[in-house]
PDB file of N, CA and C in Angstrom:
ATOM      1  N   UNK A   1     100.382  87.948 120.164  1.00  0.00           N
ATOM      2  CA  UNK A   1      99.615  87.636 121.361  1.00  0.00           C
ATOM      3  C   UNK A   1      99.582  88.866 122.252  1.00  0.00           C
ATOM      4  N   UNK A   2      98.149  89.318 122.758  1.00  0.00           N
ATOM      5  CA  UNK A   2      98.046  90.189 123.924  1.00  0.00           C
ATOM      6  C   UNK A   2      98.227  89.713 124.683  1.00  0.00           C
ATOM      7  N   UNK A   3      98.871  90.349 126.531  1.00  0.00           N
ATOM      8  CA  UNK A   3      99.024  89.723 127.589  1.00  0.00           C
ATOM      9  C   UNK A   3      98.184  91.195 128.248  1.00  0.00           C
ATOM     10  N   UNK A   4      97.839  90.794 129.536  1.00  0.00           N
ATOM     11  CA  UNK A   4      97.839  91.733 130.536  1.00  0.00           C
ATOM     12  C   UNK A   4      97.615  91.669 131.318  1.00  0.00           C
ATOM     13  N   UNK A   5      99.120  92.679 132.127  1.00  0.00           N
ATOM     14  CA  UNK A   5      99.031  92.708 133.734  1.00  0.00           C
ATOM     15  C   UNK A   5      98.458  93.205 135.020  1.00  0.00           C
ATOM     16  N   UNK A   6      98.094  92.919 135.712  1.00  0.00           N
ATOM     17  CA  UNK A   6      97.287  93.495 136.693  1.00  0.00           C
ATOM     18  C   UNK A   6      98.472  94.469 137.550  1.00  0.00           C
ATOM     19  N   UNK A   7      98.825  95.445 137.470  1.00  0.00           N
ATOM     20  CA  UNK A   7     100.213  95.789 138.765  1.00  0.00           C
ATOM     21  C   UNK A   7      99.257  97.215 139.771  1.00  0.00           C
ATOM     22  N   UNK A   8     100.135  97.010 140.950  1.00  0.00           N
ATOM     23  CA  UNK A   8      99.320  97.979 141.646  1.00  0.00           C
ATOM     24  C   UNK A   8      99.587  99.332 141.269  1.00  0.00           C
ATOM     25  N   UNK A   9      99.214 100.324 142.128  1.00  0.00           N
ATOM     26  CA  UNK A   9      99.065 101.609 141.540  1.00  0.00           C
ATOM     27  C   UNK A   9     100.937 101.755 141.565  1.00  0.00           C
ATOM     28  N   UNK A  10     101.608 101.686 142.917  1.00  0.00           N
ATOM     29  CA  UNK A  10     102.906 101.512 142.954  1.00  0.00           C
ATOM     30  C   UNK A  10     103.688 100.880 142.080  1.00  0.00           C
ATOM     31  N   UNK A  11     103.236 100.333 141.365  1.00  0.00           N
ATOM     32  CA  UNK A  11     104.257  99.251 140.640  1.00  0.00           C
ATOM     33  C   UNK A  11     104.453  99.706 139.563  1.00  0.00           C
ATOM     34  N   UNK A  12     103.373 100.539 139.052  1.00  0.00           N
ATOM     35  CA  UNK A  12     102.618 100.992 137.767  1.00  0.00           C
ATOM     36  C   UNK A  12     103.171 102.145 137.102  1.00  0.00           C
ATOM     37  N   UNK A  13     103.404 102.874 138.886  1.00  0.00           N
ATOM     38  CA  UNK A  13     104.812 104.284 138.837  1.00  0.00           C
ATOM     39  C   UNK A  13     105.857 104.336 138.739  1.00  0.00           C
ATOM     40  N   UNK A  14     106.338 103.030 139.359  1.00  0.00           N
ATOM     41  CA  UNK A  14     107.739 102.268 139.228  1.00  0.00           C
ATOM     42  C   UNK A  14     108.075 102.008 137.788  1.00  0.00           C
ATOM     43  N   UNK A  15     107.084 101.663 137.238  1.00  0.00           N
ATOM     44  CA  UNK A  15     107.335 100.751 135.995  1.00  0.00           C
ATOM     45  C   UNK A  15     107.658 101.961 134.886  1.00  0.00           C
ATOM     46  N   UNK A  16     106.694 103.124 135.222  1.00  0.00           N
ATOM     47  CA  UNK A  16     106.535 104.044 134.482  1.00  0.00           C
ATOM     48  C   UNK A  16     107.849 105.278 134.537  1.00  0.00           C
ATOM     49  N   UNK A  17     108.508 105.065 135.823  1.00  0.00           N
ATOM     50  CA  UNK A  17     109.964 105.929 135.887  1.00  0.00           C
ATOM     51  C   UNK A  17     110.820 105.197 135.333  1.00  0.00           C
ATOM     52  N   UNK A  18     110.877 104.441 135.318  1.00  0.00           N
ATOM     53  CA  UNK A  18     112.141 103.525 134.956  1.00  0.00           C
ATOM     54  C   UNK A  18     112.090 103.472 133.176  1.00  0.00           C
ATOM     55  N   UNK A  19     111.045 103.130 132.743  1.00  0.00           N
ATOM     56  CA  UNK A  19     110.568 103.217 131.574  1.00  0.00           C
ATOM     57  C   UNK A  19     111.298 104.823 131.013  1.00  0.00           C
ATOM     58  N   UNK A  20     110.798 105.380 131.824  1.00  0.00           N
ATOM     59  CA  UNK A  20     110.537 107.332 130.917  1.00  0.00           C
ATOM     60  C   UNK A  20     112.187 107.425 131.462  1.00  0.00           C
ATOM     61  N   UNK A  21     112.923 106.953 132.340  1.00  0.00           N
ATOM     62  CA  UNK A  21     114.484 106.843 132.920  1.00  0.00           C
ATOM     63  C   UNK A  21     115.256 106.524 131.683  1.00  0.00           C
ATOM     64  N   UNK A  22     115.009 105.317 131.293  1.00  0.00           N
ATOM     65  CA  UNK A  22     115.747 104.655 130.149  1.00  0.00           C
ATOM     66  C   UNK A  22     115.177 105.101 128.341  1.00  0.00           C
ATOM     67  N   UNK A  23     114.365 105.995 128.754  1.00  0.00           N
ATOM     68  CA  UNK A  23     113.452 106.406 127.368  1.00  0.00           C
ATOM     69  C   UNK A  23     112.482 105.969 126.761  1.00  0.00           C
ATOM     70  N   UNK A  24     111.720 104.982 127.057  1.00  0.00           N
ATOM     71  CA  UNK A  24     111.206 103.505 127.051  1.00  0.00           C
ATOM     72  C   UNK A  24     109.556 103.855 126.949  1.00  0.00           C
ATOM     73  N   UNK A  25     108.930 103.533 126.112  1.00  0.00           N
ATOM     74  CA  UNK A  25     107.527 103.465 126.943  1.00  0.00           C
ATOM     75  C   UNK A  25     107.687 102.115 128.131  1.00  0.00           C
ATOM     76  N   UNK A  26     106.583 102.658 128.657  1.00  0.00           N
ATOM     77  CA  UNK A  26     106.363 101.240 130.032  1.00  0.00           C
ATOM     78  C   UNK A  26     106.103  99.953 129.094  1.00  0.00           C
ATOM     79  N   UNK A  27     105.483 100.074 128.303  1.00  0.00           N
ATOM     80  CA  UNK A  27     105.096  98.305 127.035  1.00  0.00           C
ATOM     81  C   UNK A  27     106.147  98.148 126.993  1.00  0.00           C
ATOM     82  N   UNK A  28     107.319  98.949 126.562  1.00  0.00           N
ATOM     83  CA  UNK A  28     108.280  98.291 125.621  1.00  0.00           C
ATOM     84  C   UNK A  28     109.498  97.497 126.771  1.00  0.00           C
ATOM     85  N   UNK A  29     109.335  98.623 128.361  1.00  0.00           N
ATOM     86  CA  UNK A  29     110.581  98.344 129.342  1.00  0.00           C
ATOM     87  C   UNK A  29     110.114  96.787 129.542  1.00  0.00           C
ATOM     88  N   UNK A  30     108.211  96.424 129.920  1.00  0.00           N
ATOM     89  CA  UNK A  30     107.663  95.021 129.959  1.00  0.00           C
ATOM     90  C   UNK A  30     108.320  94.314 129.158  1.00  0.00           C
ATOM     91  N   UNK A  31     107.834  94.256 127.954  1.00  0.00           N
ATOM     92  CA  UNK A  31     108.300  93.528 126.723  1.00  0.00           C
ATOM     93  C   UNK A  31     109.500  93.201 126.925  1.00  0.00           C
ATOM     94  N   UNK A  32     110.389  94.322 127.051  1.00  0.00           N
ATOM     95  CA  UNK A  32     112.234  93.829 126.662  1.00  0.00           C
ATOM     96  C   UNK A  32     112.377  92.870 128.304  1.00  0.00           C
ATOM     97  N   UNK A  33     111.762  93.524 129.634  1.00  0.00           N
ATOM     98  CA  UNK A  33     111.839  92.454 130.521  1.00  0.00           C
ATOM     99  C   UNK A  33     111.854  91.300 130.283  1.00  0.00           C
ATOM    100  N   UNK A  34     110.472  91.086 129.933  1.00  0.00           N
ATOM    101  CA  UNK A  34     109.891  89.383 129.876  1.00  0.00           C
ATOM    102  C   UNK A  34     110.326  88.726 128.773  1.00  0.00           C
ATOM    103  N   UNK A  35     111.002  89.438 127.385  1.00  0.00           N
ATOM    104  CA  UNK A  35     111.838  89.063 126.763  1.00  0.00           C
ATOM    105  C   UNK A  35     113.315  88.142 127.356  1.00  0.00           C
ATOM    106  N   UNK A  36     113.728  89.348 127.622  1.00  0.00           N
ATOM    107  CA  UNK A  36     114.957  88.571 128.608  1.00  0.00           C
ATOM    108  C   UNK A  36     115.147  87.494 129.641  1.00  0.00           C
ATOM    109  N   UNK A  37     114.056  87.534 130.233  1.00  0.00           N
ATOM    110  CA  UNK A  37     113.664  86.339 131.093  1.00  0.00           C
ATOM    111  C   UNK A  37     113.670  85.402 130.435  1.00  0.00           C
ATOM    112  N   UNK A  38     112.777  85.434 129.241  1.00  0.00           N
ATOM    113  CA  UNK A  38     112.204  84.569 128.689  1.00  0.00           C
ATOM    114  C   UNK A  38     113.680  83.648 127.645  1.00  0.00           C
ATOM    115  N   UNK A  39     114.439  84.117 127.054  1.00  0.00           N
ATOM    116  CA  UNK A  39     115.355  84.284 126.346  1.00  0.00           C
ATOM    117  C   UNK A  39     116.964  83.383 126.891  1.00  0.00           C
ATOM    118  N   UNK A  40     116.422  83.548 128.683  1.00  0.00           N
ATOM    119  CA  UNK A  40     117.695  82.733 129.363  1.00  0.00           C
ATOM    120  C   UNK A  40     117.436  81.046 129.668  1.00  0.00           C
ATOM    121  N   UNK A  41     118.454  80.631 129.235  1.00  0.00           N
ATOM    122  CA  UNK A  41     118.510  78.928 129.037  1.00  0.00           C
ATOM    123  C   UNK A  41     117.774  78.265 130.137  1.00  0.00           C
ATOM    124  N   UNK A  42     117.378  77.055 129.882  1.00  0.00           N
ATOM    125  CA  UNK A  42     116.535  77.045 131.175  1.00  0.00           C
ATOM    126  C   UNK A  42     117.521  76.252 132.260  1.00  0.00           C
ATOM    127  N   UNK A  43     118.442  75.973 132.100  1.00  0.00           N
ATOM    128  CA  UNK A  43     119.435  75.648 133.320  1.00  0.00           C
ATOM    129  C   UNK A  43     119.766  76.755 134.584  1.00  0.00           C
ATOM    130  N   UNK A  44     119.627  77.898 133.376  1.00  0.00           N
ATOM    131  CA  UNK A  44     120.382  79.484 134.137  1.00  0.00           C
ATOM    132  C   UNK A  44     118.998  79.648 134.922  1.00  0.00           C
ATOM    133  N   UNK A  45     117.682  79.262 134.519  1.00  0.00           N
ATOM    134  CA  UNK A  45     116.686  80.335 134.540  1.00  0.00           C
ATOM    135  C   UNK A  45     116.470  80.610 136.165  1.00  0.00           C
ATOM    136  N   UNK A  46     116.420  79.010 136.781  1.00  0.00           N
ATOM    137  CA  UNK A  46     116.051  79.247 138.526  1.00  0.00           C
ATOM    138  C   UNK A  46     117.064  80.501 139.054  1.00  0.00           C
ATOM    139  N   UNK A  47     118.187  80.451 138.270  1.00  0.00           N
ATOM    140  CA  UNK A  47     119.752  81.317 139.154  1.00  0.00           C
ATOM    141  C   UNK A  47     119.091  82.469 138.842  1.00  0.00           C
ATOM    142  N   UNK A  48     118.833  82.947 137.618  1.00  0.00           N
ATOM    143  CA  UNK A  48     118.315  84.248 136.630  1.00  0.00           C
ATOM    144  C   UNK A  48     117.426  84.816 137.657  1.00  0.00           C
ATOM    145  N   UNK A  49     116.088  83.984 137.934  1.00  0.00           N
ATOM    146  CA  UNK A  49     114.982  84.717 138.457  1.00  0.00           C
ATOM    147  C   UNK A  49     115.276  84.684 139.860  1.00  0.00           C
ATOM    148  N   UNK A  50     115.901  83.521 141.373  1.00  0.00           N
ATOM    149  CA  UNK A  50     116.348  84.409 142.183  1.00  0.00           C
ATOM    150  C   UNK A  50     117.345  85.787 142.214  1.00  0.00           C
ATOM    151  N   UNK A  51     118.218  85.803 141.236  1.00  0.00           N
ATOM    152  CA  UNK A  51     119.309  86.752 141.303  1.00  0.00           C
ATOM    153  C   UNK A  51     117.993  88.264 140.912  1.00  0.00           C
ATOM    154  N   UNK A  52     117.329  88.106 140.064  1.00  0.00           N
ATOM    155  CA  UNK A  52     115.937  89.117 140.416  1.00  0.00           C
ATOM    156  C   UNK A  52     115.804  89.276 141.777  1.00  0.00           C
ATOM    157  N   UNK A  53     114.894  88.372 142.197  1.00  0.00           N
ATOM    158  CA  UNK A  53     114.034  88.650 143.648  1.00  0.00           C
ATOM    159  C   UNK A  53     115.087  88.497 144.422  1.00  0.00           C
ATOM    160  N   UNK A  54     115.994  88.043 144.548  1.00  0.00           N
ATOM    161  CA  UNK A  54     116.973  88.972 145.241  1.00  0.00           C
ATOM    162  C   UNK A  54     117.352  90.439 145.189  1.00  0.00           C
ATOM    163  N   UNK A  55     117.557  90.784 143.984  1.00  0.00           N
ATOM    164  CA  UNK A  55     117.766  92.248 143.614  1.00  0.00           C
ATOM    165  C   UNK A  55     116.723  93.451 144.125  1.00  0.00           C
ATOM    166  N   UNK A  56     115.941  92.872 144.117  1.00  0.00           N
ATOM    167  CA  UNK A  56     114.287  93.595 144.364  1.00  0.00           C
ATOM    168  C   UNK A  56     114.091  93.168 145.144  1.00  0.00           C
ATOM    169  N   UNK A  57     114.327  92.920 145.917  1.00  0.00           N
ATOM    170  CA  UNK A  57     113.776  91.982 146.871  1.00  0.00           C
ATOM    171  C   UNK A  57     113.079  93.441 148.344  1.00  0.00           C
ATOM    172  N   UNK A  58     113.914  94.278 148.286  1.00  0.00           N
ATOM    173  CA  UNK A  58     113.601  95.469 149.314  1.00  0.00           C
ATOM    174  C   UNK A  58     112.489  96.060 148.056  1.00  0.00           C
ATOM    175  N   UNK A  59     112.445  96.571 146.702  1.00  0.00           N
ATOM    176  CA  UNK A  59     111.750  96.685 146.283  1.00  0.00           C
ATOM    177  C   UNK A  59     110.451  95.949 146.222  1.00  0.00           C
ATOM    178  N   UNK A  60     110.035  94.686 146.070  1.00  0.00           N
ATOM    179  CA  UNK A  60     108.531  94.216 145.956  1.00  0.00           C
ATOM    180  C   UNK A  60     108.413  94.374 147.488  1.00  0.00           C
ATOM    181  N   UNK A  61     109.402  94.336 148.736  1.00  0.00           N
ATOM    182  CA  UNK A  61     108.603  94.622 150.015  1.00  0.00           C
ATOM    183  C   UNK A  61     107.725  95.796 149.903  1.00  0.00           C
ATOM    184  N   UNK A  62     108.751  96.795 149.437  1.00  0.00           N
ATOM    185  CA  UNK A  62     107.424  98.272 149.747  1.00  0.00           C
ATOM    186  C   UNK A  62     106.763  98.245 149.148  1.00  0.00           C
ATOM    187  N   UNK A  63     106.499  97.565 147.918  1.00  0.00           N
ATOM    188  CA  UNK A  63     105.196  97.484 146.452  1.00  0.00           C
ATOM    189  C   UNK A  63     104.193  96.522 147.163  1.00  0.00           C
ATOM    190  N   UNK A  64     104.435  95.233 147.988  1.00  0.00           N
ATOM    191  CA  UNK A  64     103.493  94.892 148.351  1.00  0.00           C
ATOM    192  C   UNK A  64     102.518  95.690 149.168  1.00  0.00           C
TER     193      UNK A  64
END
């Protein structure tokens, strides 16, 4: 299955340091993301994805 994301120009740079940081193309840092998300039980998942937007949480402020 293809997916695709719309991210802003910021997000896009973000996505793309972190990626080229860890060695990563940007597909693959996505992929292994939404993998992992995807991958956690769904009891954990509400804890999983605030403990994200918590984490980021100063991050998606300046991306918005």
């Amino acid at each position: 299955m293809r997916l695709t994301i719309d991210l802003s120009p910021a997000q896009a740079e973000r996505l793309r340091q972190e990626a080229e940081r860890l060695g990563l193309a940007p597909e693959e840092l996505a992929r292994a993301a939404i993998t992992d998300l995807l991958a956690t039980p769904d009891p954990e998942f509400a804890r999983a994805a605030d403990r994200v937007l918590r984490k980021n949480e100063e991050l998606y402020r300046r991306l918005a």
